[in-house]
N, C-alpha and C. Protein backbone atom coordinates (compact mmCIF):
# COMPACT_ATOMS: atom_id res chain seq x y z
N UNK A 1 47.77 13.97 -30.14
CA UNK A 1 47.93 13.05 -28.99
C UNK A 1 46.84 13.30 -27.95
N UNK A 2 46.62 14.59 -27.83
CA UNK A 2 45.29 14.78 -26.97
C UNK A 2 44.05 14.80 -26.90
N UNK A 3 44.22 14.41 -28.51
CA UNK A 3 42.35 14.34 -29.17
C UNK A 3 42.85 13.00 -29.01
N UNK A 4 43.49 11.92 -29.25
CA UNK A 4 43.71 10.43 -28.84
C UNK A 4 43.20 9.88 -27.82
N UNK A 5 43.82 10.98 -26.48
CA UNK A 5 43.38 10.57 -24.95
C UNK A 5 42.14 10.85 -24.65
N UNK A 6 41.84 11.89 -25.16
CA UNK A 6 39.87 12.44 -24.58
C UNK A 6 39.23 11.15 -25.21
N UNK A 7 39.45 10.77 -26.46
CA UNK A 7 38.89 10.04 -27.32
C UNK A 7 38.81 8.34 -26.63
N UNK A 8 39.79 7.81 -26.11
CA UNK A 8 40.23 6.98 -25.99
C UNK A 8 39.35 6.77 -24.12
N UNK A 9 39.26 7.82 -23.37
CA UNK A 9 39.04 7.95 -22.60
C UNK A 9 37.41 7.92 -22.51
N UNK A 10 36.64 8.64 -23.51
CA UNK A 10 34.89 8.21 -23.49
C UNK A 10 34.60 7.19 -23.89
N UNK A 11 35.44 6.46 -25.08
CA UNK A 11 35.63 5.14 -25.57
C UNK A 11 35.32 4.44 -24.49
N UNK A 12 36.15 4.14 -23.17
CA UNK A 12 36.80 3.78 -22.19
C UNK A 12 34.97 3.45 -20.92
N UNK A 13 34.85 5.16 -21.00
CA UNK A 13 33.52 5.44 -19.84
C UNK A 13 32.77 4.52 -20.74
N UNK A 14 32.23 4.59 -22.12
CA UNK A 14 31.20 4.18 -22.74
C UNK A 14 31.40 2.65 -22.61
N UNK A 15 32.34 2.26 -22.40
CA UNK A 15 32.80 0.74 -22.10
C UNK A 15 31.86 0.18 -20.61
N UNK A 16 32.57 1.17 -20.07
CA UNK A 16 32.20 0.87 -18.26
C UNK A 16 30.35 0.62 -18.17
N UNK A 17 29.90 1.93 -18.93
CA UNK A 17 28.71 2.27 -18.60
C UNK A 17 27.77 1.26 -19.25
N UNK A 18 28.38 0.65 -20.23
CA UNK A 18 27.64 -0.41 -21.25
C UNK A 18 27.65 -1.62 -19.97
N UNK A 19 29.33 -1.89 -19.11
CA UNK A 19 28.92 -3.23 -18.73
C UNK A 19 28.34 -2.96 -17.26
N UNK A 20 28.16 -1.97 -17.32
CA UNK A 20 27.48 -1.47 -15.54
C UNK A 20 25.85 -1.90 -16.12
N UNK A 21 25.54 -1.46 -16.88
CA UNK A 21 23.93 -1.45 -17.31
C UNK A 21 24.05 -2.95 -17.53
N UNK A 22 24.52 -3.60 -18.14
CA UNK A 22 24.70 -4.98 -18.63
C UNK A 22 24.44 -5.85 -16.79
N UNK A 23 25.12 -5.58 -16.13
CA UNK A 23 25.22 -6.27 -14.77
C UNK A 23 23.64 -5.59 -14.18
N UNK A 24 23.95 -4.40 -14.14
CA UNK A 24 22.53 -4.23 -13.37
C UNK A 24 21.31 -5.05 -13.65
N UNK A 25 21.27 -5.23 -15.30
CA UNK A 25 19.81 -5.68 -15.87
C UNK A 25 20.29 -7.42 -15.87
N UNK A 26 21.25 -8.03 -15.67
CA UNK A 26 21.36 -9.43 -15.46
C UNK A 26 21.18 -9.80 -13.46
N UNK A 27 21.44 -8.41 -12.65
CA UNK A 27 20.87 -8.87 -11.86
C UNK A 27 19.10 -8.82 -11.07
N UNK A 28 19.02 -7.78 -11.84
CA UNK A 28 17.57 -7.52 -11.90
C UNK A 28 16.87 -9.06 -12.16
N UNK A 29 17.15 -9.49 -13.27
CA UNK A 29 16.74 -10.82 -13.78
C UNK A 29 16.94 -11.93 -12.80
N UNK A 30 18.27 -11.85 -12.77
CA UNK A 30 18.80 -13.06 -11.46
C UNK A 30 18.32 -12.60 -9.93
N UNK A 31 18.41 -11.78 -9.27
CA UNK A 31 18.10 -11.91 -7.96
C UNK A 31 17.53 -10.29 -7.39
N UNK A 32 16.33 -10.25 -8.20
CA UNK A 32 15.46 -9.23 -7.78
C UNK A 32 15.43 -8.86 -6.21
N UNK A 33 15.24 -9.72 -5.64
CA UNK A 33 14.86 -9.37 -4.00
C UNK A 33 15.99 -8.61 -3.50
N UNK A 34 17.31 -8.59 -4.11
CA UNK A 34 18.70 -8.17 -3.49
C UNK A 34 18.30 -6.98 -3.88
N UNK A 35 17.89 -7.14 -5.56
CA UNK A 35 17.36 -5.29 -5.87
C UNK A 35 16.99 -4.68 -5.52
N UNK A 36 15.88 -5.05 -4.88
CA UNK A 36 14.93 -4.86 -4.21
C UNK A 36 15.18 -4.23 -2.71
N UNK A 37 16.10 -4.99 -1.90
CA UNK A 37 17.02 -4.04 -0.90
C UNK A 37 18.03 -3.19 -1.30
N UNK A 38 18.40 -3.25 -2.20
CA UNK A 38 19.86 -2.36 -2.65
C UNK A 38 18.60 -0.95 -2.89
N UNK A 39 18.02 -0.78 -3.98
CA UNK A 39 17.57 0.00 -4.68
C UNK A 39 16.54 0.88 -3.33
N UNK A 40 16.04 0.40 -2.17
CA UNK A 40 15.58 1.07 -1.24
C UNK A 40 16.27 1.62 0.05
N UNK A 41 17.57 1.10 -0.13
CA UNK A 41 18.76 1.78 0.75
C UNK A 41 18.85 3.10 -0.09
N UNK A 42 18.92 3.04 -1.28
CA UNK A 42 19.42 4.28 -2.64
C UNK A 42 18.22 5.11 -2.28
N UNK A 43 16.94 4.58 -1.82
CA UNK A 43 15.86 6.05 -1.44
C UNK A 43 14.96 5.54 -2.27
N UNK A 44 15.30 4.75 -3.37
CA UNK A 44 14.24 4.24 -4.61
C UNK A 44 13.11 3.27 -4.60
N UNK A 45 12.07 3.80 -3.47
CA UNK A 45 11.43 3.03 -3.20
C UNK A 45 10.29 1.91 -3.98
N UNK A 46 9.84 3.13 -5.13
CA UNK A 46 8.96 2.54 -6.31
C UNK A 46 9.36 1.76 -7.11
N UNK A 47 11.02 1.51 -7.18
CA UNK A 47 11.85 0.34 -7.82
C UNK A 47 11.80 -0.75 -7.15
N UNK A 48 12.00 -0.57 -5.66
CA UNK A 48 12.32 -1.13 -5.16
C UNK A 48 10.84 -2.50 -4.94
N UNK A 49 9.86 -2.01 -5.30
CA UNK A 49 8.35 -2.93 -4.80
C UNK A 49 8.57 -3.44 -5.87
N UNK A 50 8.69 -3.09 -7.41
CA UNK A 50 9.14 -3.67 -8.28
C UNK A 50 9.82 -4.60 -8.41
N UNK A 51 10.75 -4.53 -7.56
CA UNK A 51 11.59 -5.69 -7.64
C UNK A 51 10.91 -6.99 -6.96
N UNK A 52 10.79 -6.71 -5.57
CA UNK A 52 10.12 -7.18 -4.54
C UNK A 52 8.60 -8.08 -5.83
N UNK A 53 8.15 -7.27 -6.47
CA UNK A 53 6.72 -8.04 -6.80
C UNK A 53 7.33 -8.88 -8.03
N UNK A 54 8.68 -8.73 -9.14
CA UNK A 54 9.54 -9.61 -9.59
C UNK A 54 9.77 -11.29 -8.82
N UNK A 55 9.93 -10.59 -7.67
CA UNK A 55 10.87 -11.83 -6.50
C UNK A 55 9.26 -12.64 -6.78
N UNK A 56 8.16 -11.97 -6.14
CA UNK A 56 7.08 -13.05 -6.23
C UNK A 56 6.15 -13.77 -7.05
N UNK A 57 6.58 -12.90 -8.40
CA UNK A 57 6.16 -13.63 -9.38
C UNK A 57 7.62 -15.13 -9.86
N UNK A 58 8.70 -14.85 -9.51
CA UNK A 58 9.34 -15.70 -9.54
C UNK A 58 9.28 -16.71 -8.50
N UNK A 59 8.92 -16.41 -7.01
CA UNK A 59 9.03 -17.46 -5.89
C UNK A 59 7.62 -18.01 -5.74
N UNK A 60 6.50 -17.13 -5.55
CA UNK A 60 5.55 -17.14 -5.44
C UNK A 60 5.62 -17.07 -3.74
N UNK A 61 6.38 -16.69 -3.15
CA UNK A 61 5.99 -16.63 -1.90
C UNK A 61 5.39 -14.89 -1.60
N UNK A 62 4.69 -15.56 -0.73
CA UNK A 62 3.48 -14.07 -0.28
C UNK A 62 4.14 -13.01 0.16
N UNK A 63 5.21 -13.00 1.04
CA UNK A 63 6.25 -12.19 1.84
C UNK A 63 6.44 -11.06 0.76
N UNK A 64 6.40 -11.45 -0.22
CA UNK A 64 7.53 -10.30 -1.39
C UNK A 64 6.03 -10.09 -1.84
N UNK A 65 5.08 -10.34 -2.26
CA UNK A 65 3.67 -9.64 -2.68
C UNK A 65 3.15 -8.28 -1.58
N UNK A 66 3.81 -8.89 -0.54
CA UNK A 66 3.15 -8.13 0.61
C UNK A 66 3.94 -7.08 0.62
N UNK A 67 5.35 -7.14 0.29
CA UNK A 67 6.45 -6.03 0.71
C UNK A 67 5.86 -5.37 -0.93
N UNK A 68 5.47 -5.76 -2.10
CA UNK A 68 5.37 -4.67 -3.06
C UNK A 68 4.40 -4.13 -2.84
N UNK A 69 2.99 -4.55 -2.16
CA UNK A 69 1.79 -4.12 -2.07
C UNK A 69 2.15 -3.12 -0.88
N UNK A 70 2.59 -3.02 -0.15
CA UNK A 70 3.04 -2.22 0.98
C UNK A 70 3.63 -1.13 0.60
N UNK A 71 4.87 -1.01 -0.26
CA UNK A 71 5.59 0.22 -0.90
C UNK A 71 4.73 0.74 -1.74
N UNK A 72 3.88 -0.25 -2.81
CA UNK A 72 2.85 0.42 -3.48
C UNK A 72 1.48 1.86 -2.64
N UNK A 73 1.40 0.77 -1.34
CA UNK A 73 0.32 1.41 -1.11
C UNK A 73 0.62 2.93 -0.03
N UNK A 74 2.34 2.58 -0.62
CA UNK A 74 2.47 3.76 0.58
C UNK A 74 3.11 4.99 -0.34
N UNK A 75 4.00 4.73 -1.13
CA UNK A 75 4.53 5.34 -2.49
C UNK A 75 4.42 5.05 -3.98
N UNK A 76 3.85 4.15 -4.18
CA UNK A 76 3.24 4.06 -5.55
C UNK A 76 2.04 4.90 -6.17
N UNK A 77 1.61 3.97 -7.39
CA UNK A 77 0.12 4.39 -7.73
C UNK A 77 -0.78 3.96 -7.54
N UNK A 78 -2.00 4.86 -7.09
CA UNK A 78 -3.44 4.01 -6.76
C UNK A 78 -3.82 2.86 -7.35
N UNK A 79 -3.54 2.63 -9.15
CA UNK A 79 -3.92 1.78 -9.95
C UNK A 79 -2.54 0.50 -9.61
N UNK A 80 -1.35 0.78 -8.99
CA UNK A 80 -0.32 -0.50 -8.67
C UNK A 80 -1.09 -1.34 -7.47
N UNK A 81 -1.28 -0.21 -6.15
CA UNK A 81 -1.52 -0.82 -5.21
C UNK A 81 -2.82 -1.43 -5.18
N UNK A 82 -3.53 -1.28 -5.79
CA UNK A 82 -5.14 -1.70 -5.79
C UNK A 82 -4.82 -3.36 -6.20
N UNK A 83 -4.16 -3.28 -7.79
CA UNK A 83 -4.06 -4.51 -8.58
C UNK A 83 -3.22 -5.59 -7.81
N UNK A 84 -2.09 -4.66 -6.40
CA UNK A 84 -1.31 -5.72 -5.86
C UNK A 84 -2.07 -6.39 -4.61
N UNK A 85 -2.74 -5.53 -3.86
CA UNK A 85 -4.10 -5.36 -2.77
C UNK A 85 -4.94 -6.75 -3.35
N UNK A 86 -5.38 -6.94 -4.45
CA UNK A 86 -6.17 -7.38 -4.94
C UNK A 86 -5.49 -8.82 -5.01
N UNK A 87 -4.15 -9.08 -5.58
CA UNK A 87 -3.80 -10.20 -5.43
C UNK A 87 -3.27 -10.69 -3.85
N UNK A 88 -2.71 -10.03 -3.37
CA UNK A 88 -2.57 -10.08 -1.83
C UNK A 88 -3.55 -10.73 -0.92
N UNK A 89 -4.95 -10.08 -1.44
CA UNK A 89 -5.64 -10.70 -0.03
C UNK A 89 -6.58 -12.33 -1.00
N UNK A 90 -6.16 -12.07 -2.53
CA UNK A 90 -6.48 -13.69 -2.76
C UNK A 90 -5.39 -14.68 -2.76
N UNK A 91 -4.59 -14.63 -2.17
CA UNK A 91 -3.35 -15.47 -2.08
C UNK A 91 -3.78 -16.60 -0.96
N UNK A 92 -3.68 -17.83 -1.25
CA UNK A 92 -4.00 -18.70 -0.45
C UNK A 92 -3.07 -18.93 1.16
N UNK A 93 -2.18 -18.12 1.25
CA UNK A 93 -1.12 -17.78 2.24
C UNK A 93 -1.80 -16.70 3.09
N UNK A 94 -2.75 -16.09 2.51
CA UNK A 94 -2.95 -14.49 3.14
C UNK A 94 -3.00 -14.31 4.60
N UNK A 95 -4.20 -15.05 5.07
CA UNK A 95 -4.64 -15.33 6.28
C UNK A 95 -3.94 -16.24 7.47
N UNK A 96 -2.42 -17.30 7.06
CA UNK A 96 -1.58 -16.98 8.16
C UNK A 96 -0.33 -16.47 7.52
N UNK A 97 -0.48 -15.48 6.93
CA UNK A 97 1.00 -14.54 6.73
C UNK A 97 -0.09 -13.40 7.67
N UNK A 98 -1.06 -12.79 7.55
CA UNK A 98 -1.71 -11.87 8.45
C UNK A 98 -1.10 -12.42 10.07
N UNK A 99 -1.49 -13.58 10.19
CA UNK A 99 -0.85 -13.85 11.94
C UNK A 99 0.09 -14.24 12.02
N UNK A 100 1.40 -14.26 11.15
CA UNK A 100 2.63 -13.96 11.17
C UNK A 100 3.12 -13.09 11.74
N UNK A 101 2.43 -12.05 10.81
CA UNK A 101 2.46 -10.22 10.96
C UNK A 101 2.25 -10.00 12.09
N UNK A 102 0.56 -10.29 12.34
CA UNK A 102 0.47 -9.86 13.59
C UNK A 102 1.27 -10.37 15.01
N UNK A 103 1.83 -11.70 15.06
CA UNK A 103 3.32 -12.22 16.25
C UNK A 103 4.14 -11.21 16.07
N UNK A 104 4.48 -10.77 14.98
CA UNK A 104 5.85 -10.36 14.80
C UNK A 104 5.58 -9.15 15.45
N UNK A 105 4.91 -8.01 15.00
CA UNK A 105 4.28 -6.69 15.85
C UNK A 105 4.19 -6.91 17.13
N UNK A 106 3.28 -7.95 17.66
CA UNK A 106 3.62 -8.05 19.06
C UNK A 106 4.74 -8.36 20.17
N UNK A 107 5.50 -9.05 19.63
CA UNK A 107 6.91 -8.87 19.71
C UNK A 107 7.55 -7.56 19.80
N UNK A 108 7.35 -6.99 18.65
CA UNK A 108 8.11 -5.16 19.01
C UNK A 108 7.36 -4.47 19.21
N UNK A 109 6.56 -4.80 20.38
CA UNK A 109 5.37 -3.43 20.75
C UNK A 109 5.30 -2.67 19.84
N UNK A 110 4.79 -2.71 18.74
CA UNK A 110 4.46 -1.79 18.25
C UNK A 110 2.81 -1.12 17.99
N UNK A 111 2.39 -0.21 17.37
CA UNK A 111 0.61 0.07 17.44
C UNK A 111 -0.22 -1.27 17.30
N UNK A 112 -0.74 -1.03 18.56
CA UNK A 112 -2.00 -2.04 18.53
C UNK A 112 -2.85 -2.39 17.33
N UNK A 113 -2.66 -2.50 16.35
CA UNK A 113 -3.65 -2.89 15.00
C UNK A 113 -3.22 -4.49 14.32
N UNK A 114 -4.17 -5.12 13.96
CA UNK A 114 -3.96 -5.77 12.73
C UNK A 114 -3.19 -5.39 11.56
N UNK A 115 -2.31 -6.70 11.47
CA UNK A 115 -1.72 -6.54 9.78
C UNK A 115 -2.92 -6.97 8.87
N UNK A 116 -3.87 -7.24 9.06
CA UNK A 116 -5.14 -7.46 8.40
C UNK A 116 -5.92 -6.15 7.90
N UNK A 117 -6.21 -5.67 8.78
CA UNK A 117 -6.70 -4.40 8.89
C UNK A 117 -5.61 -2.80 8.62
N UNK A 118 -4.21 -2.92 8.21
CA UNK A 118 -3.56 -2.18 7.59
C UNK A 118 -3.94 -2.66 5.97
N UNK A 119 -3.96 -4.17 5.74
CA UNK A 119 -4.08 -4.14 4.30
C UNK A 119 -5.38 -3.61 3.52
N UNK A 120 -6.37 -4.28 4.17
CA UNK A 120 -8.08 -3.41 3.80
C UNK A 120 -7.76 -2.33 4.17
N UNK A 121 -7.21 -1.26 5.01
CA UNK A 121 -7.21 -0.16 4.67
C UNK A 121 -6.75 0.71 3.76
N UNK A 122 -5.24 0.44 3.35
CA UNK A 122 -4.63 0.64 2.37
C UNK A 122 -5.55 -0.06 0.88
N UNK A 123 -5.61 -1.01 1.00
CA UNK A 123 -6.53 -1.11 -0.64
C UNK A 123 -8.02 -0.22 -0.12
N UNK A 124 -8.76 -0.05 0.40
CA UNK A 124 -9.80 0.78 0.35
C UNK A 124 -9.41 2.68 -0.06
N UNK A 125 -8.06 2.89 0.89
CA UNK A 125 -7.44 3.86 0.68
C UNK A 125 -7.33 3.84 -1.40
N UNK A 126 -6.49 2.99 -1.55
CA UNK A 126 -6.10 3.06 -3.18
C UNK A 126 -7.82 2.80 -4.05
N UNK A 127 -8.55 2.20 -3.60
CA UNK A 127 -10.11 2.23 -4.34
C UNK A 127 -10.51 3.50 -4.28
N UNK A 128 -10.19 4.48 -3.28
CA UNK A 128 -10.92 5.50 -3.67
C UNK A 128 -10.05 6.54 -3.95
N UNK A 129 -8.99 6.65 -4.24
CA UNK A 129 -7.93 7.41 -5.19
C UNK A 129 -8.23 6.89 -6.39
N UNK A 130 -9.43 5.99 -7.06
CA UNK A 130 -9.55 5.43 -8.40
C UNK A 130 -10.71 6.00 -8.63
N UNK A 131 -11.56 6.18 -7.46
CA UNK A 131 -13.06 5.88 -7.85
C UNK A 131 -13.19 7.63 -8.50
N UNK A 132 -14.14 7.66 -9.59
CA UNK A 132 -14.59 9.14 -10.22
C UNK A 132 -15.82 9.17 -9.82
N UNK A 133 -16.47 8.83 -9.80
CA UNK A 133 -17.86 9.21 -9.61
C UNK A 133 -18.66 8.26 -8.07
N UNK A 134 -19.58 9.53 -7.72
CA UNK A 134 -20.47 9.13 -6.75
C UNK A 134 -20.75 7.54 -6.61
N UNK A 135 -20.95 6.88 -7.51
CA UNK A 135 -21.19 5.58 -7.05
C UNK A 135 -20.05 4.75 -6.98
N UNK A 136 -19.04 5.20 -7.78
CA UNK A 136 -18.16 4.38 -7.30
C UNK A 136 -17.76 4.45 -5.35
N UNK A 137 -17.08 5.97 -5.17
CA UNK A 137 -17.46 6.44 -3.58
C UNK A 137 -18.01 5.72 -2.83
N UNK A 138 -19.38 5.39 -2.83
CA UNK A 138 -20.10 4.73 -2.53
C UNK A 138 -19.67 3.11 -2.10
N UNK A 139 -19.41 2.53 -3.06
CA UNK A 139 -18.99 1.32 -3.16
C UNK A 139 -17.56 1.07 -2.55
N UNK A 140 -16.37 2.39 -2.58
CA UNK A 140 -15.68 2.27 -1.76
C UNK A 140 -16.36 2.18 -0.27
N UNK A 141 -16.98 3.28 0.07
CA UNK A 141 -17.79 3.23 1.61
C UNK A 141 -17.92 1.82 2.10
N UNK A 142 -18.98 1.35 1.34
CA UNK A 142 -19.87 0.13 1.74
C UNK A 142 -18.05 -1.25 2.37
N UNK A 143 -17.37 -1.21 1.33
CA UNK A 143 -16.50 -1.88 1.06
C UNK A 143 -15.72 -1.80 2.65
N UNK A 144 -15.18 -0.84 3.09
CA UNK A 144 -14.48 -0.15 4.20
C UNK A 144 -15.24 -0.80 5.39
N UNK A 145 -16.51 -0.33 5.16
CA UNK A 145 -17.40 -0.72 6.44
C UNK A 145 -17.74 -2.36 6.34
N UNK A 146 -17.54 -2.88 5.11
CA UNK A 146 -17.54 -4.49 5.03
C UNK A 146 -16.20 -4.72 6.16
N UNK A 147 -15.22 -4.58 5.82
CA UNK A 147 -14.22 -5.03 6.21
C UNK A 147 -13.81 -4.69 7.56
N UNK A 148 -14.15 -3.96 8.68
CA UNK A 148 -13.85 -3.32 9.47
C UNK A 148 -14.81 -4.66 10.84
N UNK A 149 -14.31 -4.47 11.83
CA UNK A 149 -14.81 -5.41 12.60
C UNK A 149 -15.37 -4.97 13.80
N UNK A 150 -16.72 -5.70 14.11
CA UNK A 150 -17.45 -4.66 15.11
C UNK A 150 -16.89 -3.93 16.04
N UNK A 151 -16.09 -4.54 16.79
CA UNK A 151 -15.06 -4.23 17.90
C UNK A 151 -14.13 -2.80 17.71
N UNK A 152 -14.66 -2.19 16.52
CA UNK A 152 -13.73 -1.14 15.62
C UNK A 152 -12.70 -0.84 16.62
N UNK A 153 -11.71 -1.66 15.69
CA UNK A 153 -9.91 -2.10 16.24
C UNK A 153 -9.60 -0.81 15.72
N UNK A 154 -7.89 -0.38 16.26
CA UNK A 154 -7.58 1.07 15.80
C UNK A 154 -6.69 0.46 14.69
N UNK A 155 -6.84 1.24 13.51
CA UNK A 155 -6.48 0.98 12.24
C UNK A 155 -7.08 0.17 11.56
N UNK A 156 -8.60 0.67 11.99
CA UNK A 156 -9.55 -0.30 10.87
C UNK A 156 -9.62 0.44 9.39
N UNK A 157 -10.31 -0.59 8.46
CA UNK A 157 -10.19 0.41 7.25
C UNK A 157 -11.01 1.62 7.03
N UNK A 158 -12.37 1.60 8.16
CA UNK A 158 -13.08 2.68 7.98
C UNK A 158 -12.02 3.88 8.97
N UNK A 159 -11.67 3.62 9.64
CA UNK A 159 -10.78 4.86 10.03
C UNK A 159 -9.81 5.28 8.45
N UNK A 160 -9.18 4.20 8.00
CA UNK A 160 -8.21 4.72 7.19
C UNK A 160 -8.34 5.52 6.03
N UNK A 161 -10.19 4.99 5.39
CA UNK A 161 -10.83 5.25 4.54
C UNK A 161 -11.31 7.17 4.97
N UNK A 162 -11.44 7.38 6.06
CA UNK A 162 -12.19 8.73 7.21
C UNK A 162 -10.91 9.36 7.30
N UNK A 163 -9.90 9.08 7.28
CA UNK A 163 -8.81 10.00 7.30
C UNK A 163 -8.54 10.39 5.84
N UNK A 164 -8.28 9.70 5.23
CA UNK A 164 -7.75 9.76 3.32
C UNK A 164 -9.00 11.32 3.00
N UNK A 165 -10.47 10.50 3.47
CA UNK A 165 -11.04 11.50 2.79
C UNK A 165 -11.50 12.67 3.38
N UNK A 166 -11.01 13.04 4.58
CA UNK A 166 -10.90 14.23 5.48
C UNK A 166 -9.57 14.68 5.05
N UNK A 167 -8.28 14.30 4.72
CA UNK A 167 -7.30 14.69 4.42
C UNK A 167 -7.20 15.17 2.56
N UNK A 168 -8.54 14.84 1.91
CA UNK A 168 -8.79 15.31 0.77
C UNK A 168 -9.57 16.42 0.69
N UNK A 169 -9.70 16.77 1.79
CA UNK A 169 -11.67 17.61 2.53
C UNK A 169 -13.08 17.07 1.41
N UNK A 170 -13.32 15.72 1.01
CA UNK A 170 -13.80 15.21 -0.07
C UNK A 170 -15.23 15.12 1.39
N UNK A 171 -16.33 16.28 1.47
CA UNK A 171 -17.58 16.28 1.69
C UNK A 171 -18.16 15.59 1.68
N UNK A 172 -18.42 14.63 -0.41
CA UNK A 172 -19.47 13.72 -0.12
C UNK A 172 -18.46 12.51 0.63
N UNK A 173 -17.64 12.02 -0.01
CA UNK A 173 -17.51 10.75 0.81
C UNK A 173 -17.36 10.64 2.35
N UNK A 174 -17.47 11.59 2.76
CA UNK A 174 -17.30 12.05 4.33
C UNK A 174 -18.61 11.80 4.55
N UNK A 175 -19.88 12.16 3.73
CA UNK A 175 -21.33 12.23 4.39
C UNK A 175 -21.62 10.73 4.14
N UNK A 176 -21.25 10.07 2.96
CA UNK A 176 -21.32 9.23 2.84
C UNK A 176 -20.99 7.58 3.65
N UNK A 177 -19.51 8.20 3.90
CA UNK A 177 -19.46 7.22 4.91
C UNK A 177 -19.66 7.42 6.18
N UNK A 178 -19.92 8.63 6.50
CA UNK A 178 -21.29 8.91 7.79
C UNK A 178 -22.01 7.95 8.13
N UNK A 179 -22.70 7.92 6.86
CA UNK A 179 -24.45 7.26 7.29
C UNK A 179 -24.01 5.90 7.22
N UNK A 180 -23.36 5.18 5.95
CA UNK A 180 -23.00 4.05 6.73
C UNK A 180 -22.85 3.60 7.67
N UNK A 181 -21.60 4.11 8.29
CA UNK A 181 -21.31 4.00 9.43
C UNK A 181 -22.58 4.30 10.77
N UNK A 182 -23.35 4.82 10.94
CA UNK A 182 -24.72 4.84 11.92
C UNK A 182 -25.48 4.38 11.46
N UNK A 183 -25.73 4.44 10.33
CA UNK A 183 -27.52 3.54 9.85
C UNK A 183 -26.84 2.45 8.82
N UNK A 184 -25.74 1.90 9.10
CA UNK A 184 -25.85 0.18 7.44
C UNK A 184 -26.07 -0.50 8.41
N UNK A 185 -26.80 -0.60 9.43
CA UNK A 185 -27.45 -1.44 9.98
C UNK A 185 -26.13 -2.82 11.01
N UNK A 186 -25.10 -1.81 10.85
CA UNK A 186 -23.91 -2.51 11.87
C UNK A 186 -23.83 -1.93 12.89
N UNK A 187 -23.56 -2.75 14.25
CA UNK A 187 -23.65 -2.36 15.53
C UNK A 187 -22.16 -2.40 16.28
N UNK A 188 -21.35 -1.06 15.81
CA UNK A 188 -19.79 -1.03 15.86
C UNK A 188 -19.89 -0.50 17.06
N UNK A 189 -18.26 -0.92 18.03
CA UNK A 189 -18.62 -0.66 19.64
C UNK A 189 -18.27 0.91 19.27
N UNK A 190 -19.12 1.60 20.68
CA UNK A 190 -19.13 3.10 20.57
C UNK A 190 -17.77 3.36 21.54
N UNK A 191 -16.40 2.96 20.90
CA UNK A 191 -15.23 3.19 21.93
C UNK A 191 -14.30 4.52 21.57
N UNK A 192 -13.63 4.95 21.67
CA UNK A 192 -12.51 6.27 21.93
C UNK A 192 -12.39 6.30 20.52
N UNK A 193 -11.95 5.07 19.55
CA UNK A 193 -11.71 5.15 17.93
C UNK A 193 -13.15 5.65 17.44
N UNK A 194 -13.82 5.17 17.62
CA UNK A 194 -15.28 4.98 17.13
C UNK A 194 -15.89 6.95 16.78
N UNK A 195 -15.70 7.13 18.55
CA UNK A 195 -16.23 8.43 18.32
C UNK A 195 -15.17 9.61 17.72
N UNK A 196 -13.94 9.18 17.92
CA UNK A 196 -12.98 9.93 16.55
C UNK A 196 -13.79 10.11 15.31
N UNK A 197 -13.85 9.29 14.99
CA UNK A 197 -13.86 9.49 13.49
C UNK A 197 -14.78 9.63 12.93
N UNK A 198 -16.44 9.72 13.68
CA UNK A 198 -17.72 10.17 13.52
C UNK A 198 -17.49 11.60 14.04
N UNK A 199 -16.80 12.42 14.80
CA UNK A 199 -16.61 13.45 14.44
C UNK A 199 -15.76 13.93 13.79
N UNK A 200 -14.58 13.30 13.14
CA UNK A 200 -13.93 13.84 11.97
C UNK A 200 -14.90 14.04 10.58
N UNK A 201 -15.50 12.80 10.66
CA UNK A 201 -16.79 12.55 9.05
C UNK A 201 -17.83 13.66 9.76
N UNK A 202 -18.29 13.93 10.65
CA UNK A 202 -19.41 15.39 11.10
C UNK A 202 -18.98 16.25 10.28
N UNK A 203 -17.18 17.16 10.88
CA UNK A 203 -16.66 18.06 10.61
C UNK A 203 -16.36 18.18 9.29
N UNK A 204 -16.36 17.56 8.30
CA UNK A 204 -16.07 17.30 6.82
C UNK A 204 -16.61 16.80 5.89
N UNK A 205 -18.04 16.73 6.37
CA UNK A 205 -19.08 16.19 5.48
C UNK A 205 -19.56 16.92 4.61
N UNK A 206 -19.46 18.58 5.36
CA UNK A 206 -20.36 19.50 4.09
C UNK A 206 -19.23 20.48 3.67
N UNK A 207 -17.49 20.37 3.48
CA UNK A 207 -16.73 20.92 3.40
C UNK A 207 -16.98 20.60 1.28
């Protein structure tokens, strides 16, 4: 009778657990974006962009590209966030979902930066968590200092790019994006950000 009940009883769990998985993966399918919040309340954040980049291959709205490229570029992998970075800023939405972003921030006081200039930083950030060799480096550099705007706003990508690789103590790309930055022949204002981070790239150029 009691080998009946144990028996009868995993029978029972193996039941549950079959239609728990069964619901999870029919809602995954059906309404990712819910997943997508459920699964980042749970702490699961790398599921959770997953889901989120699900929602936008199903809606096609930019909002959910932006929320996976965002978790990507903050807890994912270099090679997710780059490929989501990459579709992000060719999305024909990009440029007023950026001044969306940026109303909405101003609204909750929050840091003075562009949502423009968080995304080039973060994909320049994930380009050079890819790049192996010197020239690639390089081409991250040039890239950073493309995107960054004379006025060097705080949270441009060359700051974000000058922190990543001071926070790697990575020498050359520190010397590298040095000289860019004074001699590529751009005339960035010499303000409080500016001289940050030409002495962070000084201090870590020959580390």
């Amino acid at each position: 009778m009691r080998k009946l009940v144990v028996k009868t009883s995993f029978i029972t769990l193996g039941v549950c657990l079959i239609l728990l998985l069964s619901l999870f993966g029919v809602l995954s399918l059906c309404v990712p974006y819910e997943m997508s919040k459920f699964t980042a309340n749970l702490g699961l954040y790398t599921l959770s962009g997953d889901y989120a980049y699900q929602e936008y291959e199903r809606s096609g709205d930019i909002k959910y590209l932006a929320r996976s490229f965002e978790i990507a570029a903050e807890r994912g992998g270099a090679r997710k966030a780059e490929s989501r970075f990459a579709g992000l800023i060719a999305h024909e939405d990009f440029e007023t979902y950026c001044a969306e972003r940026d109303e909405q921030m101003a609204q909750l006081e929050t840091p003075p930066y562009k949502y423009k200039d968080y995304v080039y930083g973060r994909g320049a950030r994930a380009k050079y968590r890819l790049a192996k060799t010197e020239d690639e480096k390089e081409i991250v550099c040039a890239f950073a200092i493309e995107y960054t705007e004379d006025s060097f706003p705080a949270g441009n990508p060359v700051m974000t790019l000058a922190v990543e690789g001071a926070s790697k103590q990575d020498g050359a790309l520190c010397a590298m994006l040095l000289e860019k930055l004074q001699n590529g022949g751009r005339n960035f204002a010499d303000n409080a950000d500016y001289t940050s981070i030409v002495k962070i790239l000084e201090e870590f150029k020959n580390e």
